[in-house]
N, C-alpha and C. Protein backbone atom coordinates (compact mmCIF):
# COMPACT_ATOMS: atom_id res chain seq x y z
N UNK A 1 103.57 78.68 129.24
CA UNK A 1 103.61 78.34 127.83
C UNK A 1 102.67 79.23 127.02
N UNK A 2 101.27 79.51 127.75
CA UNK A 2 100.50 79.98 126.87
C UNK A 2 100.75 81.66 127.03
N UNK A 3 101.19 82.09 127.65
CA UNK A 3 102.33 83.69 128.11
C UNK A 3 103.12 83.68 127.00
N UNK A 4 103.93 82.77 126.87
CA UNK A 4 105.22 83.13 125.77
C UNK A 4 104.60 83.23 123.97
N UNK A 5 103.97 81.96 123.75
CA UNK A 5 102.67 82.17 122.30
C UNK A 5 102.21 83.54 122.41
N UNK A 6 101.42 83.94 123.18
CA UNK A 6 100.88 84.99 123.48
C UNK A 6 101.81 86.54 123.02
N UNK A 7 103.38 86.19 123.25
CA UNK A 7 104.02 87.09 123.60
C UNK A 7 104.39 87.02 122.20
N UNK A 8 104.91 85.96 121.59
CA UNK A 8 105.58 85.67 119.42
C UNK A 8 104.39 86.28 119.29
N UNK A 9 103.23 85.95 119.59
CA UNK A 9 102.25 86.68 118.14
C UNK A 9 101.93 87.77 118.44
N UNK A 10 102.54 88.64 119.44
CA UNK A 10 102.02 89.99 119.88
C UNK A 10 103.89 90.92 118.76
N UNK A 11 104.62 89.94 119.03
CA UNK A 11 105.75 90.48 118.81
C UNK A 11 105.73 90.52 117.07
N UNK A 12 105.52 89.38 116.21
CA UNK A 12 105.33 89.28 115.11
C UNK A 12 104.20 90.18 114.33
N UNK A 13 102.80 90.33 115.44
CA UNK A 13 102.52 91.11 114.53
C UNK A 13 102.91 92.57 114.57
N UNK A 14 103.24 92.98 116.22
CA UNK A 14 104.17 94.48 115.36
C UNK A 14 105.27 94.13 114.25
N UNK A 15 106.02 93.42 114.18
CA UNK A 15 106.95 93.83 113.45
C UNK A 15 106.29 93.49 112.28
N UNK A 16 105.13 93.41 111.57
CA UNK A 16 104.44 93.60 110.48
C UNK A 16 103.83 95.22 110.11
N UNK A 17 103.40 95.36 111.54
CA UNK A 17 102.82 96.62 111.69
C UNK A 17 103.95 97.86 111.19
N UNK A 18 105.32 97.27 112.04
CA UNK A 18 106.17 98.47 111.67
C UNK A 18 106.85 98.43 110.40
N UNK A 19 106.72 97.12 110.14
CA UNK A 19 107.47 96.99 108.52
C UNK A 19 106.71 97.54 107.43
N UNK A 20 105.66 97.78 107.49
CA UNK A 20 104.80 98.65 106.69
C UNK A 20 105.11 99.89 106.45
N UNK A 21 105.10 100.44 107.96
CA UNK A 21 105.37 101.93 107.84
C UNK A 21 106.80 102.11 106.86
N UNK A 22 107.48 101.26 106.48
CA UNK A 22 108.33 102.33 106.07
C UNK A 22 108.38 101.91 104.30
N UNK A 23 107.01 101.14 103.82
CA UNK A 23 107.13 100.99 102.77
C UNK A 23 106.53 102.14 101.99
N UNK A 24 107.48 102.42 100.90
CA UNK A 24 107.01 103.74 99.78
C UNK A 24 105.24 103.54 100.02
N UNK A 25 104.63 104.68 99.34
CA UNK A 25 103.45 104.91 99.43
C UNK A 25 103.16 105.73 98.38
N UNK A 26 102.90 105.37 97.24
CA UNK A 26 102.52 106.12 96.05
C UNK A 26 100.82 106.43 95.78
N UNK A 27 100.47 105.36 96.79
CA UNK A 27 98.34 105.95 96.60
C UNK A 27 98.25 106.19 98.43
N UNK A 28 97.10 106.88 98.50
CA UNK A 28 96.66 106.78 99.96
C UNK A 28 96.08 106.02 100.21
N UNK A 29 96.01 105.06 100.74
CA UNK A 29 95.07 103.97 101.18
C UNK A 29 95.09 104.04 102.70
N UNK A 30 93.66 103.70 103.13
CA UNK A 30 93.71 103.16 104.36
C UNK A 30 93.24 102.11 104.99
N UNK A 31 92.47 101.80 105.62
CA UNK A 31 92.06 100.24 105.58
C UNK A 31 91.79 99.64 104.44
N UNK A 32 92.61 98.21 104.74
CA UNK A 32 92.65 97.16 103.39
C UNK A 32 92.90 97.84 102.53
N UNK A 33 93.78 98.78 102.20
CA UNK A 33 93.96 99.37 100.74
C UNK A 33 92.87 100.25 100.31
N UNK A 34 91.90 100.64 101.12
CA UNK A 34 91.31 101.21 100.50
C UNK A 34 91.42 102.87 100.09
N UNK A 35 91.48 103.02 99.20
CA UNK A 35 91.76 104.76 98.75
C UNK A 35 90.40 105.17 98.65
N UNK A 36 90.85 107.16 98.83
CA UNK A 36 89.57 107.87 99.40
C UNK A 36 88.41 107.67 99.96
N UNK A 37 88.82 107.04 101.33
CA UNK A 37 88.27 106.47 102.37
C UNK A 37 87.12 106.29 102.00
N UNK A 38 87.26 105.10 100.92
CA UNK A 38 85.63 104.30 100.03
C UNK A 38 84.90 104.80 99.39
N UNK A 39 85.38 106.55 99.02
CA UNK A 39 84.24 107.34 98.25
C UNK A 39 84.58 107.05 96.32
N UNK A 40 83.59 106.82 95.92
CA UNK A 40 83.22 106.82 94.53
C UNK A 40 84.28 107.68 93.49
N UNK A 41 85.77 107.35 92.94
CA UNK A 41 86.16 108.61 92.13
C UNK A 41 85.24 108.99 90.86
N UNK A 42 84.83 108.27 90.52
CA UNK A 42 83.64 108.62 89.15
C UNK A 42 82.42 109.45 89.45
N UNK A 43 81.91 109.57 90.42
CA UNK A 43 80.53 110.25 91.42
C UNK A 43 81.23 112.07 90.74
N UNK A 44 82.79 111.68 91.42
CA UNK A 44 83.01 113.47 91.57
C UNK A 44 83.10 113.66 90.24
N UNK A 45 83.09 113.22 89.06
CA UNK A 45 83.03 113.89 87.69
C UNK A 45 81.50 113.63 87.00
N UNK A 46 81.06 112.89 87.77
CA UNK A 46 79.44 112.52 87.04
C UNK A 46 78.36 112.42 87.75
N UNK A 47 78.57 113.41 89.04
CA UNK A 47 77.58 114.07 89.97
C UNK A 47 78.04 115.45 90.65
N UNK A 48 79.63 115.52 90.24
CA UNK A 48 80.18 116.72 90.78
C UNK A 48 79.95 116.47 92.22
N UNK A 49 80.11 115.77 92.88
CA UNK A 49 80.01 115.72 94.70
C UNK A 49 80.64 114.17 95.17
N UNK A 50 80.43 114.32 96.52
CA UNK A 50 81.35 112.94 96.66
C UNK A 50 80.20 111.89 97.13
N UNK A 51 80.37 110.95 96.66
CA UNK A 51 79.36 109.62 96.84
C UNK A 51 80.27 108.34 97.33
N UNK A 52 79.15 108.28 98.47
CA UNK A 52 80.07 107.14 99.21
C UNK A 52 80.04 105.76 98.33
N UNK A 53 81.14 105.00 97.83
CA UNK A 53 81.42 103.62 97.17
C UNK A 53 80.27 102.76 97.93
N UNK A 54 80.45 101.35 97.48
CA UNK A 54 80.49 100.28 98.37
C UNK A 54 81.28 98.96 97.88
N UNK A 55 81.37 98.42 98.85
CA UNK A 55 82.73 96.96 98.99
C UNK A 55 82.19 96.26 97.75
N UNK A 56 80.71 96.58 97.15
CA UNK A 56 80.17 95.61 96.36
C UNK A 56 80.75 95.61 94.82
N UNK A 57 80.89 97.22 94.67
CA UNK A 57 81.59 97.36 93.84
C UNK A 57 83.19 97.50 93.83
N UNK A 58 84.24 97.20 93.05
CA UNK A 58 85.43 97.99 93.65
C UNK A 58 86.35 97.43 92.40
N UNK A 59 87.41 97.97 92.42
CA UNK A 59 88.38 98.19 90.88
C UNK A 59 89.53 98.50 91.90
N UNK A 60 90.96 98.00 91.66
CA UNK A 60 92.15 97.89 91.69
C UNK A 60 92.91 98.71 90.34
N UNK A 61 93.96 99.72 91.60
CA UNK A 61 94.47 100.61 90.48
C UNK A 61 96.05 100.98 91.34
N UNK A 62 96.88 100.44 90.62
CA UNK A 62 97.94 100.94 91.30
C UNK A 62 98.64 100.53 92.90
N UNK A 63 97.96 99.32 93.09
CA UNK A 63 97.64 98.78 94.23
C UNK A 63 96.90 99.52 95.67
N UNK A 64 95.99 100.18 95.22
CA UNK A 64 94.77 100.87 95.71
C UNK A 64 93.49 100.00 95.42
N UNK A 65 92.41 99.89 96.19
CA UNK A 65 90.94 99.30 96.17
C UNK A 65 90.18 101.00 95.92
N UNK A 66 89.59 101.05 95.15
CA UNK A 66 88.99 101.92 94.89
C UNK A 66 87.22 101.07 94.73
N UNK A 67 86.68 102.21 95.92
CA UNK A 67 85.53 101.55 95.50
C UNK A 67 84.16 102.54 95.15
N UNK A 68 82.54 102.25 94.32
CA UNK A 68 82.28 102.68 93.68
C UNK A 68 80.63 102.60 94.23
N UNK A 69 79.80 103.78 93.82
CA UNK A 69 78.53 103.28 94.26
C UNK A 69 77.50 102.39 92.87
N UNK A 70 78.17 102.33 92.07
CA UNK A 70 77.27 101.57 90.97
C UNK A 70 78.36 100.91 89.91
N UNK A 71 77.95 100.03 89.42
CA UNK A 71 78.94 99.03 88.59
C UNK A 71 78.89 99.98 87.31
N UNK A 72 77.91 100.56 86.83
CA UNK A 72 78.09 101.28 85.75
C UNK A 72 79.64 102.17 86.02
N UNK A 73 79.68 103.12 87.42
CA UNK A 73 81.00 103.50 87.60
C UNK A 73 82.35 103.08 87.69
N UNK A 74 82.11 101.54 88.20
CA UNK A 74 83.37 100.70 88.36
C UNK A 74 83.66 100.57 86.73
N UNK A 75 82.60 99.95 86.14
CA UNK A 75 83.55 99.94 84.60
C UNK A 75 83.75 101.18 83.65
N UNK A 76 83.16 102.86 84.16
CA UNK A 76 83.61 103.71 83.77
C UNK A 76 85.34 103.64 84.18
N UNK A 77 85.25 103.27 85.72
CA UNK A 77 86.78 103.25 85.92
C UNK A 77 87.79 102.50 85.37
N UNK A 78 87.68 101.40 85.20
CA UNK A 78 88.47 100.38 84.65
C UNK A 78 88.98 100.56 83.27
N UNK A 79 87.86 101.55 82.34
CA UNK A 79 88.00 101.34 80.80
C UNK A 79 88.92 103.00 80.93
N UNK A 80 89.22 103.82 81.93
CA UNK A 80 90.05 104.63 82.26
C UNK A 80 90.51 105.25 83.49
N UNK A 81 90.85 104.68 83.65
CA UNK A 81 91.42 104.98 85.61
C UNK A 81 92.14 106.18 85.47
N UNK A 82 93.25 106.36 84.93
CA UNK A 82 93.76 107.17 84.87
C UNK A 82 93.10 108.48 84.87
N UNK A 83 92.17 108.53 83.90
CA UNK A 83 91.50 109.73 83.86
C UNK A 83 90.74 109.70 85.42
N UNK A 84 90.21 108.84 85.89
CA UNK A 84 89.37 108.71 87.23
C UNK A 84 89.90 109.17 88.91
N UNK A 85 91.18 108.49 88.77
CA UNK A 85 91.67 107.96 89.80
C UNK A 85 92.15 109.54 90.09
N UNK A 86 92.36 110.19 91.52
CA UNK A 86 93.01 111.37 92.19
C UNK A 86 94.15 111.41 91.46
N UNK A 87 94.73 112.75 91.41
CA UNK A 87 95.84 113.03 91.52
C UNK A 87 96.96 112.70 92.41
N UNK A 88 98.39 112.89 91.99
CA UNK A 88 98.84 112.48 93.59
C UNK A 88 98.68 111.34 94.30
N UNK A 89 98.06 110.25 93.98
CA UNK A 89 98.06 109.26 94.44
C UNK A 89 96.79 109.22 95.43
N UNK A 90 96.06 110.24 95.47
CA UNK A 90 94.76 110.40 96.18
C UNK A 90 95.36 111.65 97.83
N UNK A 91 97.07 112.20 97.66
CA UNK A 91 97.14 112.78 98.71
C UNK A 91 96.63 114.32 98.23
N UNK A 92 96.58 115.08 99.85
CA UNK A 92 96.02 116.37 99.69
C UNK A 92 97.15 117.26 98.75
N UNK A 93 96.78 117.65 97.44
CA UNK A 93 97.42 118.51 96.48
C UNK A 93 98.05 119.56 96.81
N UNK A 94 97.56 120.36 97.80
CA UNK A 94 98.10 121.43 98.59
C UNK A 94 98.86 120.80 98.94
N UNK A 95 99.36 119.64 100.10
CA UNK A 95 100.46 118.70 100.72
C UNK A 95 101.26 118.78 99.77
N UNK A 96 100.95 118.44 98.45
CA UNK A 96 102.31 117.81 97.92
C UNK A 96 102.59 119.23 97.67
N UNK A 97 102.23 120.60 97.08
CA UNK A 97 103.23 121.44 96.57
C UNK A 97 103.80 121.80 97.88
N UNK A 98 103.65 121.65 99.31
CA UNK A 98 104.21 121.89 100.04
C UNK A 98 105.35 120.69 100.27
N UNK A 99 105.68 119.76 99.36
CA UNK A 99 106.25 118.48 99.84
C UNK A 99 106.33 117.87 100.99
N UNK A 100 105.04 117.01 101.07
CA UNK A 100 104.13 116.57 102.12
C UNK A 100 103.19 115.71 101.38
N UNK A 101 103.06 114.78 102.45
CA UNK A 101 101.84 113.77 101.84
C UNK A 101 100.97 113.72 102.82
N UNK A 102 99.89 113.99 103.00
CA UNK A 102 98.93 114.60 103.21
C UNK A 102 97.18 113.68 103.28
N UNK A 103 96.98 113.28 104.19
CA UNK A 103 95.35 112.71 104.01
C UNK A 103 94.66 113.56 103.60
N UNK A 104 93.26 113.09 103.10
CA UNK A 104 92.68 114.19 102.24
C UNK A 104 91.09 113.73 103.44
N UNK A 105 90.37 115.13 103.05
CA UNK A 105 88.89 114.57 103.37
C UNK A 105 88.05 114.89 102.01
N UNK A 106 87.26 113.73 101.51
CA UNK A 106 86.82 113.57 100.51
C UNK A 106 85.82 114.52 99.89
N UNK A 107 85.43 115.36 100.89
CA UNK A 107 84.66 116.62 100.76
C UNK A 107 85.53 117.62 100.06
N UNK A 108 86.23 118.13 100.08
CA UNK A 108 87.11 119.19 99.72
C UNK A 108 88.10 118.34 98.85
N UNK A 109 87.30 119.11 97.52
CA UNK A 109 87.66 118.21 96.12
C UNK A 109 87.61 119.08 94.94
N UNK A 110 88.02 119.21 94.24
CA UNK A 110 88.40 120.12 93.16
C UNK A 110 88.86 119.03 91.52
N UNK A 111 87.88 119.70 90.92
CA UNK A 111 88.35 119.17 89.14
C UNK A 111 88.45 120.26 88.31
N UNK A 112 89.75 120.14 87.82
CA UNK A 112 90.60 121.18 87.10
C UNK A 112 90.88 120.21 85.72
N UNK A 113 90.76 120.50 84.50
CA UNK A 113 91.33 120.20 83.05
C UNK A 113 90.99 118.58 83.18
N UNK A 114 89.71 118.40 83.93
CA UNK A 114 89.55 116.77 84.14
C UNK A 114 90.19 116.03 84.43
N UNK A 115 90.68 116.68 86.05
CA UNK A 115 91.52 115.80 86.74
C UNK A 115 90.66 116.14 88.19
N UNK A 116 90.68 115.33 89.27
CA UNK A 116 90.55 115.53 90.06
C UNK A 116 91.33 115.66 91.44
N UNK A 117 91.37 116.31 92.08
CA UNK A 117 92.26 117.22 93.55
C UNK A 117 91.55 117.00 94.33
N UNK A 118 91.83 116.40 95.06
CA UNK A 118 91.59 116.42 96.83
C UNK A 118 92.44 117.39 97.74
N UNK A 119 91.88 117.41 98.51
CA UNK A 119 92.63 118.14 100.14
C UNK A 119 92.67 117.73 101.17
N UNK A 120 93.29 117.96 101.83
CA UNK A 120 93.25 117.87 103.74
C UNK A 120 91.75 118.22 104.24
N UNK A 121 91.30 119.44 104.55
CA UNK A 121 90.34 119.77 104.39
C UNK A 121 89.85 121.35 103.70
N UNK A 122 88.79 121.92 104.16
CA UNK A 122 88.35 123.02 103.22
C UNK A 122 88.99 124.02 103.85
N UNK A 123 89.66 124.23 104.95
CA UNK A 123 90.51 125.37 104.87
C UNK A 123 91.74 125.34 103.93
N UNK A 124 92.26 124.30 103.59
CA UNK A 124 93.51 123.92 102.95
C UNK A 124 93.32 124.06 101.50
N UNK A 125 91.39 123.73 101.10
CA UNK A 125 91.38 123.55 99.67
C UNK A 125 91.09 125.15 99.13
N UNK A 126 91.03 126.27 100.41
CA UNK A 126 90.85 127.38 99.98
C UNK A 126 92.03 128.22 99.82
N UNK A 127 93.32 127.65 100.29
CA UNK A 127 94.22 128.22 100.13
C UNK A 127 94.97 127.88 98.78
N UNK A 128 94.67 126.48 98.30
CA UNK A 128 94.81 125.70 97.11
C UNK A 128 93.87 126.30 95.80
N UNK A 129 93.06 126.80 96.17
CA UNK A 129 91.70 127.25 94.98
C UNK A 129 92.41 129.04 94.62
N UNK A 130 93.74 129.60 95.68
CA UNK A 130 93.76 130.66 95.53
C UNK A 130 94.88 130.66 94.62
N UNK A 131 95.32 129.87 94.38
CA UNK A 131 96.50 130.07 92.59
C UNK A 131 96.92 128.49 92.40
N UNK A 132 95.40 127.81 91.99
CA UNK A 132 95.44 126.63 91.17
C UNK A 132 96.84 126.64 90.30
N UNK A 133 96.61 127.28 89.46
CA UNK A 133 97.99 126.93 88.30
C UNK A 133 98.83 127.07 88.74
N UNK A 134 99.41 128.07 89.74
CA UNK A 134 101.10 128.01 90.64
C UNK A 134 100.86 126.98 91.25
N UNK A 135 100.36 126.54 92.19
CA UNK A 135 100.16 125.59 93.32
C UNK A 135 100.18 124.04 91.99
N UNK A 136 99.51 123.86 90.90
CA UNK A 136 99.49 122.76 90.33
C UNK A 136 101.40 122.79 89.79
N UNK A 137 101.76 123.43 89.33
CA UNK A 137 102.90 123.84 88.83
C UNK A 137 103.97 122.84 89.91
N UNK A 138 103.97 124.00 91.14
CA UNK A 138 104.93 123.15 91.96
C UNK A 138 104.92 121.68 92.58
N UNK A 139 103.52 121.27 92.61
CA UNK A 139 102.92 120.00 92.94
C UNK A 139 103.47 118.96 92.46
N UNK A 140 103.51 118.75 90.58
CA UNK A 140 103.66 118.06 89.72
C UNK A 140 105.34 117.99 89.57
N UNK A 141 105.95 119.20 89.91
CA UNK A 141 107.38 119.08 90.39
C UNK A 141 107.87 118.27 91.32
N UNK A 142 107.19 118.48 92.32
CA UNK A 142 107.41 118.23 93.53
C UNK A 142 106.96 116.59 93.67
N UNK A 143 106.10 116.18 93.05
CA UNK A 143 105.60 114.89 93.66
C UNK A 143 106.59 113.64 92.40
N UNK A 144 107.11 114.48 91.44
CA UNK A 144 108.10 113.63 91.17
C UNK A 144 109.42 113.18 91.82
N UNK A 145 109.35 114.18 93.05
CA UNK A 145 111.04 113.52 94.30
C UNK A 145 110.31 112.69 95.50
N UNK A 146 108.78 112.96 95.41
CA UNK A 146 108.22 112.39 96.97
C UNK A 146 107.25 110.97 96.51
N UNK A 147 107.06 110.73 95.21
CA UNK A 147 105.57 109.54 95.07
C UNK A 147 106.29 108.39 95.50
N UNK A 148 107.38 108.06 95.55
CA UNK A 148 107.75 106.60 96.16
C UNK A 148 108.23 106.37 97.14
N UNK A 149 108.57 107.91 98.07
CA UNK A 149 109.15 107.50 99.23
C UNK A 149 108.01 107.56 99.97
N UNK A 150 108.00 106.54 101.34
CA UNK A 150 107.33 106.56 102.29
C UNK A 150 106.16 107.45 102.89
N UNK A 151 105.63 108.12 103.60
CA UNK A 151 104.92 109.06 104.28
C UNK A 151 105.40 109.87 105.72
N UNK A 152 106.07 109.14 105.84
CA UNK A 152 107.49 109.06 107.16
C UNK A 152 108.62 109.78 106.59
N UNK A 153 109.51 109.12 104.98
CA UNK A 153 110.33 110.22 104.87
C UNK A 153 110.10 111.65 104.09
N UNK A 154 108.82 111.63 103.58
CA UNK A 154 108.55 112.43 103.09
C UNK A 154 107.94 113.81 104.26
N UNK A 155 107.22 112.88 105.41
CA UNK A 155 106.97 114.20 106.08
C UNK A 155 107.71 114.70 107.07
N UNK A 156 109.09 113.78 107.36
CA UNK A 156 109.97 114.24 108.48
C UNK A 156 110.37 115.68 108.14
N UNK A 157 110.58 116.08 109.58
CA UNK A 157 110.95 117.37 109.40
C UNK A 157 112.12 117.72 109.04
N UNK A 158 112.81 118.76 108.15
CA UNK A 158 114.43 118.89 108.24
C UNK A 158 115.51 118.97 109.29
């Protein structure tokens, strides 16, 4: 008896696990929702570097947890997210003009016309830093056929 229980809640929770994967994905989040793996988006325009959040602070955007190292930043965010929040949904910018969605590492970060860009990492953000305006060009094209599909159909191969 206690084999078969054992066996529904092993079975139920994959099929939670896998029913996820194939839901659209318009922000990056990763645990609990959290986008740019807990780092501060306000830090990178009002320290220029990346500052790690905390759970203490945190603001909801797009169904993303964005979190912050000081409440002064959480309600910079709130009174404009938009301006705050990544590009792309927080994926690596280079990814998307390649149509690809892309984890970013929060180090390799770029603000252009007061927006902010993430990357994969700093080899990726140097290939991205080498024709910003083409590379933004096709991006903003491009992430209008890929922001709602999945991460799965967007990165399968042809």
């Amino acid at each position: 008896m206690q084999l078969s229980k054992t066996l529904k809640y092993a079975a139920t929770a994959g099929a939670l696990l896998l029913s996820n994967l194939g839901f659209a994905s318009a922000v990056n989040t990763g645990a609990n929702d959290v986008a740019i793996h807990g780092y501060d988006p306000v830090a990178y325009f009002t320290q220029s570097k990346p500052v790690q959040g905390s759970p203490q602070f945190t603001a909801t955007h797009e169904g993303a947890i964005y979190r912050f190292s000081t409440a002064e930043n959480r309600d910079l965010f709130k009174s404009n997210s938009d301006k705050y929040a990544p590009q792309f949904g927080g994926y690596c910018a280079m990814g998307v003009a390649l149509n690809k969605k892309l984890d970013v590492d929060p180090a390799a970060f770029y603000i252009d016309d007061d927006k902010l860009y993430l990357n994969l990492n700093k080899a990726v953000q140097k290939k991205w830093l080498s024709d910003v305006p083409g590379h933004l060009k096709t991006a903003y094209r491009v992430w209008d056929g890929i922001e709602e599909l999945s991460i799965e159909e967007t990165n399968a191969e042809d």
